[in-house]
C-alpha atoms as a PDB file:
ATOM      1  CA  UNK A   1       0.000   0.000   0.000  1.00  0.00           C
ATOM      2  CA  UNK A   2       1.371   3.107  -1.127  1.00  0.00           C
ATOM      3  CA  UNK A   3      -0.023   6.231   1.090  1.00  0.00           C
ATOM      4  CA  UNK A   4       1.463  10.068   1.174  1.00  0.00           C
ATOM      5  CA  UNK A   5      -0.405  12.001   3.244  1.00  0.00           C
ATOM      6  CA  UNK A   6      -3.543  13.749   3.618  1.00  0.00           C
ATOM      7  CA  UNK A   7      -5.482  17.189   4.482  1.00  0.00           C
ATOM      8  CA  UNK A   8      -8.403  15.788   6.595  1.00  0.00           C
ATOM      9  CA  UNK A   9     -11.698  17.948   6.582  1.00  0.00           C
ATOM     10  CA  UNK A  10     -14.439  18.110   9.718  1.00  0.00           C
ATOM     11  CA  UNK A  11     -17.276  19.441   7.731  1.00  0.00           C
ATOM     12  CA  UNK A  12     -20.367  20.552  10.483  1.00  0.00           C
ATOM     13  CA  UNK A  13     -23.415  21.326   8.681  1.00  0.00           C
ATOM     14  CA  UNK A  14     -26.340  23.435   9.579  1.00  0.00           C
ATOM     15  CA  UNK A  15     -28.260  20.987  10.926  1.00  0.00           C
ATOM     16  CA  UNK A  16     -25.669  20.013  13.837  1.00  0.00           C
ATOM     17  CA  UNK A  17     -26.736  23.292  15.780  1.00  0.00           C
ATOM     18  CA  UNK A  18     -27.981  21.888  19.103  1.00  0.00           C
ATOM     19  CA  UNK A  19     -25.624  22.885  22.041  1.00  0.00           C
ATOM     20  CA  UNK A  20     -24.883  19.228  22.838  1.00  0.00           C
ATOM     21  CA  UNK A  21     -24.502  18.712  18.901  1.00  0.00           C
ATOM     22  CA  UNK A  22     -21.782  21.438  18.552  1.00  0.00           C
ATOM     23  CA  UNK A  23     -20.061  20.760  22.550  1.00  0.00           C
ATOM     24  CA  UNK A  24     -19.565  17.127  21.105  1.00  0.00           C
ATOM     25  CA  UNK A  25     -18.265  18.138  17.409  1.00  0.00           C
ATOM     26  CA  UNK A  26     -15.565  20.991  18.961  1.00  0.00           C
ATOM     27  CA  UNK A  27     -14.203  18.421  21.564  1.00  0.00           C
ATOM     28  CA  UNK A  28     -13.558  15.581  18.746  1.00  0.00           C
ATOM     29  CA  UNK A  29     -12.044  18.261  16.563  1.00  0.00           C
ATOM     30  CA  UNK A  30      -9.726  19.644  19.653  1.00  0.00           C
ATOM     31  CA  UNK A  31      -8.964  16.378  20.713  1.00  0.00           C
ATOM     32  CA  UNK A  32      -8.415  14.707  16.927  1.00  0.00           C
ATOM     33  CA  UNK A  33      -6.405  18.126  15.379  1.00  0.00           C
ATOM     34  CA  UNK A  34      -3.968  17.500  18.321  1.00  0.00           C
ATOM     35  CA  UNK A  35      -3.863  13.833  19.121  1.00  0.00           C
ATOM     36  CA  UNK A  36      -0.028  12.442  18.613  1.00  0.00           C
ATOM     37  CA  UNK A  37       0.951  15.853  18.059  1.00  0.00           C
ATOM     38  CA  UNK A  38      -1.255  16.037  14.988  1.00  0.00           C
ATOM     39  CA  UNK A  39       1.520  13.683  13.374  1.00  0.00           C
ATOM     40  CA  UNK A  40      -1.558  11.505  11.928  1.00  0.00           C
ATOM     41  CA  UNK A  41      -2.572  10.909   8.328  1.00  0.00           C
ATOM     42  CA  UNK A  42      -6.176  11.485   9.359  1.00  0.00           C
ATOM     43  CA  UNK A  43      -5.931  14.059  11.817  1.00  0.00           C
ATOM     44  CA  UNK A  44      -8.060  16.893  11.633  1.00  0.00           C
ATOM     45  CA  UNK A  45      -6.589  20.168   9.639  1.00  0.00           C
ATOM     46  CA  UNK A  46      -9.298  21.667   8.092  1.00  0.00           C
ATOM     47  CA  UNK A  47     -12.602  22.521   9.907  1.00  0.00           C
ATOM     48  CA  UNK A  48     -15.501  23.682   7.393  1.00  0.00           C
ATOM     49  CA  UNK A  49     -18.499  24.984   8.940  1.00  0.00           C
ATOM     50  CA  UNK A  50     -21.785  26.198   7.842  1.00  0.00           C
ATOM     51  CA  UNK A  51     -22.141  29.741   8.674  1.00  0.00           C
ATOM     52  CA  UNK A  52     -25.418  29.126  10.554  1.00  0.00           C
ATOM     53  CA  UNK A  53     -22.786  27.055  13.601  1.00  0.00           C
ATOM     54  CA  UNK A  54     -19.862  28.486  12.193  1.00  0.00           C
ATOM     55  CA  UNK A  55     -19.878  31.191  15.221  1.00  0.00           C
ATOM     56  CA  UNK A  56     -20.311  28.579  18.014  1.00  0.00           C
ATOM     57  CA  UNK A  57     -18.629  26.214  17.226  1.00  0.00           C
ATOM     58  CA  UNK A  58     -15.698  28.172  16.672  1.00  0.00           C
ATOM     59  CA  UNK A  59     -15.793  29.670  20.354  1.00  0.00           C
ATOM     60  CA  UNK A  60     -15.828  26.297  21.471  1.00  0.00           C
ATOM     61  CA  UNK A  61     -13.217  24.629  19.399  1.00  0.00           C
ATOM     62  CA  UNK A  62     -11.142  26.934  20.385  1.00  0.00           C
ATOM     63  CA  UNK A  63     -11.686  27.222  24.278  1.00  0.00           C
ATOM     64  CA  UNK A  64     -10.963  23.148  23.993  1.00  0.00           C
ATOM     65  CA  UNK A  65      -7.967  23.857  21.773  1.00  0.00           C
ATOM     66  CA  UNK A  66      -6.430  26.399  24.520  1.00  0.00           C
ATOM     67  CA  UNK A  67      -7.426  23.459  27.274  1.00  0.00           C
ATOM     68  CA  UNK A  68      -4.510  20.876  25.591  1.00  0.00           C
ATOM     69  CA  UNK A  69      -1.879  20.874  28.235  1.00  0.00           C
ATOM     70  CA  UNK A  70       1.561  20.054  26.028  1.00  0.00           C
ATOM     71  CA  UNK A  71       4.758  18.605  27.779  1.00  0.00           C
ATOM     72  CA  UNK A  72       5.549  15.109  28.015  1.00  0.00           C
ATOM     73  CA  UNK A  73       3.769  12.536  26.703  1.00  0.00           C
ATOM     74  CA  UNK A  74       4.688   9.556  29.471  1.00  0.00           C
ATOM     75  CA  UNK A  75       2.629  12.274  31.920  1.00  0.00           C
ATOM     76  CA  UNK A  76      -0.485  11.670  31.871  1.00  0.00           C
ATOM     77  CA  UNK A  77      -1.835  15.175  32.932  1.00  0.00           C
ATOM     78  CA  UNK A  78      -0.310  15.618  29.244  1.00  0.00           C
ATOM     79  CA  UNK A  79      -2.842  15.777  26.112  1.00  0.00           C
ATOM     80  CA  UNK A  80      -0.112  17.026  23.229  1.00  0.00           C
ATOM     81  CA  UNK A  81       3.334  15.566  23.470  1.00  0.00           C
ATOM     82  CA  UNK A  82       6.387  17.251  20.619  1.00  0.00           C
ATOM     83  CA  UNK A  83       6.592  15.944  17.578  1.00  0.00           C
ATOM     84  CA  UNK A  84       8.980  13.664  16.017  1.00  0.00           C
ATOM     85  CA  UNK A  85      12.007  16.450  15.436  1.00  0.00           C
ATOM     86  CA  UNK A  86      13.025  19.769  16.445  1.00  0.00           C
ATOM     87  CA  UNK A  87      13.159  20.196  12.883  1.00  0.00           C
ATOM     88  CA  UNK A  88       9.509  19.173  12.168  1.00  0.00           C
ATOM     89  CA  UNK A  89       8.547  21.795  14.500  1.00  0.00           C
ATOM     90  CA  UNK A  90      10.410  24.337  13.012  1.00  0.00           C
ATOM     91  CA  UNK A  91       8.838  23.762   9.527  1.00  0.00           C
ATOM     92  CA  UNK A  92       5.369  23.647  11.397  1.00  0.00           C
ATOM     93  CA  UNK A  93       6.177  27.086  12.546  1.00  0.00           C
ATOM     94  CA  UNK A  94       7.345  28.239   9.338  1.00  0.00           C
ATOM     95  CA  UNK A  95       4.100  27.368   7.571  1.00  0.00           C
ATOM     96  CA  UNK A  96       1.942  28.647  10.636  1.00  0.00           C
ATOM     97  CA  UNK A  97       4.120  31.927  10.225  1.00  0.00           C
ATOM     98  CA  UNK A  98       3.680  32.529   6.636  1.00  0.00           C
ATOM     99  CA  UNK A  99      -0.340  32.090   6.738  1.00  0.00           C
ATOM    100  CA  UNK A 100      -0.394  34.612   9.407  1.00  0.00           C
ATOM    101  CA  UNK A 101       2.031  36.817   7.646  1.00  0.00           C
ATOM    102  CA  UNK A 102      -0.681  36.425   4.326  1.00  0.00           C
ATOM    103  CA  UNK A 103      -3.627  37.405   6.611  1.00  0.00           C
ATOM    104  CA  UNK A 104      -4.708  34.279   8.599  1.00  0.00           C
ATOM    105  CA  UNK A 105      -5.851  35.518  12.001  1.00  0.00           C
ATOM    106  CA  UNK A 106      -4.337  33.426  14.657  1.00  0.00           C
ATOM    107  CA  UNK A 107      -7.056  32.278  17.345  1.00  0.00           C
ATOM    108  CA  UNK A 108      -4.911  29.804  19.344  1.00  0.00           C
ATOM    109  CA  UNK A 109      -1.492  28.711  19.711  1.00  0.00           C
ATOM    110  CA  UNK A 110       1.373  29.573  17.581  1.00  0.00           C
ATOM    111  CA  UNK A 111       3.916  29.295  19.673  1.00  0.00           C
ATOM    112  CA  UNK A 112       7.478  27.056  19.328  1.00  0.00           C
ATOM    113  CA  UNK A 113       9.326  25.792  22.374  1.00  0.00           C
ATOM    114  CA  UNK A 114      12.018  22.878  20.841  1.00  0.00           C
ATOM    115  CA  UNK A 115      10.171  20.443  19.187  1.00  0.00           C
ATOM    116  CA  UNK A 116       6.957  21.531  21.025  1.00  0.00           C
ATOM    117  CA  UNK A 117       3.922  23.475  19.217  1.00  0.00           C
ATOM    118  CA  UNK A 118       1.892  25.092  20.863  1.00  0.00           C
ATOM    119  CA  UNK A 119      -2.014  23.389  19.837  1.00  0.00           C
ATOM    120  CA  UNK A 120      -3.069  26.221  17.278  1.00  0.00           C
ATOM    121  CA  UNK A 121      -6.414  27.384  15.491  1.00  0.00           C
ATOM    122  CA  UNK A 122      -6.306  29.474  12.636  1.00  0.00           C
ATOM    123  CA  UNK A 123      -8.831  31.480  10.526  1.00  0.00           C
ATOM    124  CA  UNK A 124      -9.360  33.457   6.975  1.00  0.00           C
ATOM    125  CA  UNK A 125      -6.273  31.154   5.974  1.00  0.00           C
ATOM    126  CA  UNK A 126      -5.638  32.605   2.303  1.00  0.00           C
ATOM    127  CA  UNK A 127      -6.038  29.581  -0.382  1.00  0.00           C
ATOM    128  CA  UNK A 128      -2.499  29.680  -1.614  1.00  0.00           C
ATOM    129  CA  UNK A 129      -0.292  29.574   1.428  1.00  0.00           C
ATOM    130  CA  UNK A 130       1.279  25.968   2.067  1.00  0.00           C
ATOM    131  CA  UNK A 131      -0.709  25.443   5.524  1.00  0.00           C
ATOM    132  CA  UNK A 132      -3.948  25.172   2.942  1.00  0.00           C
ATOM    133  CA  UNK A 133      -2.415  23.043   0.419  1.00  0.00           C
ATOM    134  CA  UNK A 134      -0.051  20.811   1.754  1.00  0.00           C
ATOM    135  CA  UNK A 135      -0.441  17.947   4.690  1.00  0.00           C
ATOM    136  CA  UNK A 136       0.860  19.917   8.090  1.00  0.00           C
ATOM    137  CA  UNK A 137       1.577  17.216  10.222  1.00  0.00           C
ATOM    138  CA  UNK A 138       1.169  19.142  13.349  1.00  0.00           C
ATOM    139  CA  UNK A 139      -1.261  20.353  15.781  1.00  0.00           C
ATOM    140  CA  UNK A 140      -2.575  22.868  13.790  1.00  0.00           C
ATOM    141  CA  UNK A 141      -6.300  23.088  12.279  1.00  0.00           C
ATOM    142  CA  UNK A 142      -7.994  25.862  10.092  1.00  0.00           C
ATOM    143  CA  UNK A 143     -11.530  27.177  10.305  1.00  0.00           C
ATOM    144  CA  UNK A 144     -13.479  27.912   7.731  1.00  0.00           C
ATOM    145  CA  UNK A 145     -16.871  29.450   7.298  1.00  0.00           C
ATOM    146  CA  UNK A 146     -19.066  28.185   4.374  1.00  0.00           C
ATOM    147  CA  UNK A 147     -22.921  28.422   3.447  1.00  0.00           C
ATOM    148  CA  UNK A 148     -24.481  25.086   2.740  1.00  0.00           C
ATOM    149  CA  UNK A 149     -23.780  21.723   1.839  1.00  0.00           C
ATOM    150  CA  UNK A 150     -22.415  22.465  -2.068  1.00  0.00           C
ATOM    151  CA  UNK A 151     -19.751  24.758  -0.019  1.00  0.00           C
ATOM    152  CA  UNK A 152     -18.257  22.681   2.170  1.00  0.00           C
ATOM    153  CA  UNK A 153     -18.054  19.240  -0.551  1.00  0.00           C
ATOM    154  CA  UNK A 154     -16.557  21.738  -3.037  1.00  0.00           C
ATOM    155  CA  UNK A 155     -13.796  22.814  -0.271  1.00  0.00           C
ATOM    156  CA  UNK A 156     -13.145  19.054   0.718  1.00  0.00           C
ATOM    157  CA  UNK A 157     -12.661  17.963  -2.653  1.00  0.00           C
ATOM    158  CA  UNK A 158     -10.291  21.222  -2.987  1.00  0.00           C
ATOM    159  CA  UNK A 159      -7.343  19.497  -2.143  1.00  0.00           C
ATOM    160  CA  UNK A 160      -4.852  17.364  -3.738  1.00  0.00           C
ATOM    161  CA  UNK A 161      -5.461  14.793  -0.768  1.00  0.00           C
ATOM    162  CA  UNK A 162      -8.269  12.566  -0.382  1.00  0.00           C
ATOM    163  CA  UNK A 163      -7.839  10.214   2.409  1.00  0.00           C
ATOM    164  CA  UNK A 164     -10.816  10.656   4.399  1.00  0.00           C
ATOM    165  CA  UNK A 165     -13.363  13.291   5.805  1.00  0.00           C
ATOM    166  CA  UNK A 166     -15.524  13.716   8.724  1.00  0.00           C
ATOM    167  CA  UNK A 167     -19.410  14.910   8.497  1.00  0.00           C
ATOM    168  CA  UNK A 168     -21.294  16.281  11.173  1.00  0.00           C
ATOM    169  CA  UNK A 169     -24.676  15.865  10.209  1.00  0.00           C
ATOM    170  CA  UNK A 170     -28.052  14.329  11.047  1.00  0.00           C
ATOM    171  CA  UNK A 171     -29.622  14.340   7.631  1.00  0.00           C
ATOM    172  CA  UNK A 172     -29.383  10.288   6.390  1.00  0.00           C
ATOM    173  CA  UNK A 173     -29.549  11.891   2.571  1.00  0.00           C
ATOM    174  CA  UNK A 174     -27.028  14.635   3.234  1.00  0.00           C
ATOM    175  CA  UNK A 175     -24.474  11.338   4.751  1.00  0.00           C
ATOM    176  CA  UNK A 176     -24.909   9.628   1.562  1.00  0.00           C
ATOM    177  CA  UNK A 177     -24.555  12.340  -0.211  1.00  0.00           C
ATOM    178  CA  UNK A 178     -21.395  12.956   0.951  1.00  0.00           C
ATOM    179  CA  UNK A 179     -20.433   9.770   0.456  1.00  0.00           C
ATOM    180  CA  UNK A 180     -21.292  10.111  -2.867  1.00  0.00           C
ATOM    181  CA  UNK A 181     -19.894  12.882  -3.732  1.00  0.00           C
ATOM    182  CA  UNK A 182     -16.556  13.663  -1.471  1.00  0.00           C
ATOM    183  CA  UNK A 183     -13.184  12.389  -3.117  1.00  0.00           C
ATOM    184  CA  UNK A 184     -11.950  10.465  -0.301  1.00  0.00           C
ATOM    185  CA  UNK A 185     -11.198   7.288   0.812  1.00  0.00           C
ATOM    186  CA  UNK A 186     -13.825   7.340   3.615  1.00  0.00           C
ATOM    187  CA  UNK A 187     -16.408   9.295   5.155  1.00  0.00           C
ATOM    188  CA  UNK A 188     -17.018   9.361   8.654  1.00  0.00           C
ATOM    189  CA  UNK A 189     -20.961  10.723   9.736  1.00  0.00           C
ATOM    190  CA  UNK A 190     -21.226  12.325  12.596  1.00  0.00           C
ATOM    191  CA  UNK A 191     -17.633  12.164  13.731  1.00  0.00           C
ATOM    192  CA  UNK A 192     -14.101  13.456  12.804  1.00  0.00           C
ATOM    193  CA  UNK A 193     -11.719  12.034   9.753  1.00  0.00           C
ATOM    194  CA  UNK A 194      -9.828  10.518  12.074  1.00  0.00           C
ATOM    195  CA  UNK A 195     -10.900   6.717  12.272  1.00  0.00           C
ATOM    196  CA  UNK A 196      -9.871   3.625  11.156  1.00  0.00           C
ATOM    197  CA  UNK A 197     -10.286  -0.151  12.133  1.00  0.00           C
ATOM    198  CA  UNK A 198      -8.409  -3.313  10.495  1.00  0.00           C
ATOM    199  CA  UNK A 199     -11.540  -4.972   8.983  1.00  0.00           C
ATOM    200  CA  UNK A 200     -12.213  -1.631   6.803  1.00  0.00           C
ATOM    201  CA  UNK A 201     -10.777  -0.823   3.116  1.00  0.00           C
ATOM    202  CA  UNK A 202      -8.393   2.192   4.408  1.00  0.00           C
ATOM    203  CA  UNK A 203      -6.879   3.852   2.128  1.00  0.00           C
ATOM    204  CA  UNK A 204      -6.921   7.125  -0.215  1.00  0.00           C
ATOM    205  CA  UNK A 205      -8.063   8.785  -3.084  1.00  0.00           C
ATOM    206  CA  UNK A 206      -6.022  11.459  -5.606  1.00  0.00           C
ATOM    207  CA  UNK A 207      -2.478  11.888  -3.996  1.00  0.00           C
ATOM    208  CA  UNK A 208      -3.406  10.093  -0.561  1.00  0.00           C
ATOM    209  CA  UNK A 209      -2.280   6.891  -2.195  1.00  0.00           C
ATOM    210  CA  UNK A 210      -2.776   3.758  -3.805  1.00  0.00           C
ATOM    211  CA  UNK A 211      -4.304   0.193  -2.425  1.00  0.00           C
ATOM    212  CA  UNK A 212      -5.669  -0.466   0.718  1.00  0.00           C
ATOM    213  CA  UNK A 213      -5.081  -1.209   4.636  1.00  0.00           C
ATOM    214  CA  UNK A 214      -6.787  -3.799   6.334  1.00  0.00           C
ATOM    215  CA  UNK A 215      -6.937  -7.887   6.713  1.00  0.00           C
ATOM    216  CA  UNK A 216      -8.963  -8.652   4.079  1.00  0.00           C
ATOM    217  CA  UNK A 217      -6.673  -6.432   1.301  1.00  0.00           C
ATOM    218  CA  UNK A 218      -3.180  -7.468   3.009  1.00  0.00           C
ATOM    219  CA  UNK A 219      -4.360 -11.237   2.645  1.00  0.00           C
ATOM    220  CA  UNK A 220      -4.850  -9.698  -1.479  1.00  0.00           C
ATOM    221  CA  UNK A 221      -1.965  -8.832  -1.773  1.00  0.00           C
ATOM    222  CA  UNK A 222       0.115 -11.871  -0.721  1.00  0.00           C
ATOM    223  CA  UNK A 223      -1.643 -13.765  -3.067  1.00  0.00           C
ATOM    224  CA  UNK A 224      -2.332 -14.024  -6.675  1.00  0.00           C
ATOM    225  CA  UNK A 225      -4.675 -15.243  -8.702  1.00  0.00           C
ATOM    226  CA  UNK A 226      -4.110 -18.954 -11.114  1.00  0.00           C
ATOM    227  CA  UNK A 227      -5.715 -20.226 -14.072  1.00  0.00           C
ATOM    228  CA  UNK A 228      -5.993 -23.286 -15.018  1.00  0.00           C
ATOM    229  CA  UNK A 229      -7.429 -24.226 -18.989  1.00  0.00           C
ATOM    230  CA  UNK A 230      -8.448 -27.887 -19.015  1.00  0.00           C
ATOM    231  CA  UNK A 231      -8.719 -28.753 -22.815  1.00  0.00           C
ATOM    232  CA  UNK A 232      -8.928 -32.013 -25.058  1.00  0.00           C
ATOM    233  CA  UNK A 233     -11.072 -33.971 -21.969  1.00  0.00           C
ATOM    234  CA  UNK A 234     -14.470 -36.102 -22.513  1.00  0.00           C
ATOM    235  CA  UNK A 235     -16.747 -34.980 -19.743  1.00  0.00           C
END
């Protein structure tokens, strides 16, 4: 299985307004934009939000976001431990720095300390910089503000990534619709991107990769598939 990366939406529609609704969607996004130090193919980088929650669930995404103690990860008061390099940090940094410098407003975070970053929300993140195009790797997330459904599958699928995307929704025909209609690997309703378990077909679409994880496809691809032509026999 070939797989290089991803830029994994959490796409909350209009119809995930209720209090408990949005408390539940901003605590999966905190908690799955900063898990492992966001160092996950499927972590959450790109929040799109109708602009009927957008408001809400912003103030509480990034209340949890400022809650993420960081330090060391064999403490377990700890919630975001460094990631994998100094070096990695620094280029986080450098990408964080040059959205803000092209008119991102920094809500959270931002801040460097060794291989440490700080857990960090952005917003108004300008379409060309490399935080919106490329795979951060970090514990950084963007929010964006959309209006409707057609919005937010047109900003999923405007990535070169497609490995999987989260949909907060209720509506059973707006799920399969974005099933449908997203170019990813996998949709996950009513929870973030980040999810995967061995029996399911994980993998990517566009440049997220090629094949697929789990028991099933590794048992594929150890084996391969015989003929054999009887011919010339009296049956």
């Amino acid at each position: 299985t070939l797989e290089l990366g991803g830029n994994a939406a959490a796409v909350v529609l209009a119809d995930w307004a209720s209090e408990e609704d949005l408390e539940w969607a901003a605590s999966r996004i905190a908690t799955f934009a900063n898990y492992q130090g966001g160092q996950s193919c499927i972590s959450v980088q790109r929040v799109i939000a109708d602009a009927a929650v957008y408001d809400r669930l912003a103030e509480k995404v990034v209340a949890k976001v400022q809650e993420q103690v960081t330090g060391d990860p064999s403490d377990e008061s700890v919630d975001v431990g460094p990631l994998v390099s100094e070096a990695a940090a620094e280029r986080v940094e450098a990408w964080v720095d040059e959205a803000v410098a092209a008119g991102a407003k920094l809500l959270a975070g931002g801040k460097r300390e060794g291989a440490t970053y700080a857990p960090t929300v952005l917003a108004e993140v300008p379409a060309g910089v490399t935080l919106a195009c490329e795979e951060v790797f970090g514990p950084v997330l963007s929010l964006h503000r959309v209006s409707g459904a057609d919005e937010a599958f047109a900003l999923v699928n405007d990535s070169p990534y497609g490995l999987q995307a989260g949909v907060f929704t209720h509506d059973l025909q707006t799920a399969f619709r974005a099933h449908r209609e997203l170019e990813v690997g996998g949709v996950i309703v009513g929870d973030v991107p980040s999810y995967r378990a061995d029996q399911m077909p994980y993998g990517g679409a566009k440049q997220s990769g090629v094949g697929r994880e789990g028991v099933k496809y590794a048992m594929d691809d150890y084996t391969y598939e015989r003929v054999l032509v009887l011919t010339g026999l009296a049956l």
